[in-house]
Each structure stands twice: as C-alpha cells, then as structure tokens.
C-alpha atoms as a PDB file:
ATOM      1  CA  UNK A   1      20.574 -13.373  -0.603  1.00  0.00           C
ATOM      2  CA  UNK A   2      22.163 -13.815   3.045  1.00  0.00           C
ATOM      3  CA  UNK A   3      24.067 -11.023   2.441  1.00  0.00           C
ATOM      4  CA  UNK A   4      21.399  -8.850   1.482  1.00  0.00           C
ATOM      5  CA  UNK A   5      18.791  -9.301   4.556  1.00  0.00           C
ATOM      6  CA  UNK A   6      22.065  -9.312   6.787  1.00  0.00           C
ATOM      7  CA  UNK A   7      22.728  -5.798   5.443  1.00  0.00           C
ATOM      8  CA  UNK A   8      18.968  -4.812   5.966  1.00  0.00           C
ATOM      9  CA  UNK A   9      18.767  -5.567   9.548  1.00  0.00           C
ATOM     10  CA  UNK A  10      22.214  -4.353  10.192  1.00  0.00           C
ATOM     11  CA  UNK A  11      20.856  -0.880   8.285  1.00  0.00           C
ATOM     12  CA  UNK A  12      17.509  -0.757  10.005  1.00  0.00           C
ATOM     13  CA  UNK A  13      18.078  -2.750  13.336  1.00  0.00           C
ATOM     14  CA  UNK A  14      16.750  -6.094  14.197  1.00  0.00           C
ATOM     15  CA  UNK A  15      12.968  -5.168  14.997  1.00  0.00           C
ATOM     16  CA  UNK A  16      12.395  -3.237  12.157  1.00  0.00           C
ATOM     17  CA  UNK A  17      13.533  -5.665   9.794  1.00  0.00           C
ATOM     18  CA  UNK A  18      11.117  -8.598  12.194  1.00  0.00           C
ATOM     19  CA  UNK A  19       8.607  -6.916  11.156  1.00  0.00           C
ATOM     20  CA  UNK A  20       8.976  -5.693   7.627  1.00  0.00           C
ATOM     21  CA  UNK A  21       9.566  -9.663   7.016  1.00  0.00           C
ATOM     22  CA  UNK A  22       6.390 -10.546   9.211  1.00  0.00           C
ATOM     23  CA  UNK A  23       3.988  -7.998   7.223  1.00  0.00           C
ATOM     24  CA  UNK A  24       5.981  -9.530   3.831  1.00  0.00           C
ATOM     25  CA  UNK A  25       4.928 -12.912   4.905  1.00  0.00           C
ATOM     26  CA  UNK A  26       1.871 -12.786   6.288  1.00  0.00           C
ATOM     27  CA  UNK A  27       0.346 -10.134   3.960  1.00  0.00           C
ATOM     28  CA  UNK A  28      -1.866 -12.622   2.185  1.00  0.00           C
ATOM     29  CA  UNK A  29      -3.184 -13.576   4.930  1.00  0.00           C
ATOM     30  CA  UNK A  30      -4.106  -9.913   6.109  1.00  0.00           C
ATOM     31  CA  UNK A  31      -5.645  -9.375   3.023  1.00  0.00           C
ATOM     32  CA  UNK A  32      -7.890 -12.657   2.839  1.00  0.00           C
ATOM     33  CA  UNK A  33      -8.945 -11.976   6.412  1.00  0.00           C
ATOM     34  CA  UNK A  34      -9.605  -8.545   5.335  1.00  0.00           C
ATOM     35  CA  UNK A  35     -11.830  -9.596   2.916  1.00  0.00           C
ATOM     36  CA  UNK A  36     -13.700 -12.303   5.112  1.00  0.00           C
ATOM     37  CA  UNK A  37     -14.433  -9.287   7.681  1.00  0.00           C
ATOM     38  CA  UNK A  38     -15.700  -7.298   4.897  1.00  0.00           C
ATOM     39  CA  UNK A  39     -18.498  -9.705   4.277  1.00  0.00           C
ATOM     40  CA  UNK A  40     -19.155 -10.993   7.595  1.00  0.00           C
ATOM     41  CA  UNK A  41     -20.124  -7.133   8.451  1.00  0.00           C
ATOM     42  CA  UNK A  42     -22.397  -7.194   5.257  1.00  0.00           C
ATOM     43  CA  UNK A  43     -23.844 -10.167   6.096  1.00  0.00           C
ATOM     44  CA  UNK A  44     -24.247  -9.281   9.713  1.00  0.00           C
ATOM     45  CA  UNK A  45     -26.124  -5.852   8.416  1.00  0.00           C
ATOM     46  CA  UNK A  46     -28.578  -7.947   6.103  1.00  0.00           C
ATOM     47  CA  UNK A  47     -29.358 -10.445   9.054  1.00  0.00           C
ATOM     48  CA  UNK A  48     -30.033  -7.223  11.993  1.00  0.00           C
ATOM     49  CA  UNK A  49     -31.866  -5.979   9.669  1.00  0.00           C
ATOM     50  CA  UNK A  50     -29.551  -2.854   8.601  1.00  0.00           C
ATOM     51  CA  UNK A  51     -29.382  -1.980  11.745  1.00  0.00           C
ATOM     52  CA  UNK A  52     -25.464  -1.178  13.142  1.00  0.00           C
END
C-alpha cells in the first residue's frame, strides 16, 4: 500500500496527489453538505415566499 501512494505522488507530484487524497477523504462530507444546502435554499424559498 506504501508503495503504491509513494508511486502516485512520485507520478503526479506532491500537490496533485494532496488533493486527490483530500477530495477522496472528505467527499462524504461534500456530498452531505451538498445536500443540506439543497434544502436550506428550498426552505429559504418557501419561507420568502418564492421569492429569490
């Protein structure tokens, strides 16, 4: 497994392969906030009265 993300980074440099780990780790997250945004905007248009 060390070997492997060793050879990644070393393929791809050191920032690329910071950040394809981040968005890896972190993509649940991005996707339940996603979702929480979603209805906080629909429940923001029901309570302005469907105004934007």
């Amino acid at each position: 497994m060390y070997q492997t993300v060793a050879n990644f980074i070393k393929e791809i440099g050191f920032p690329i392969g910071v950040a394809v780990y981040l968005l890896v780790v972190f993509r649940k997250s991005i996707v339940e906030n996603t979702k929480a945004i979603i209805e906080l905007t629909k429940y923001i248009k029901i309570h302005n009265g469907g105004k934007k």
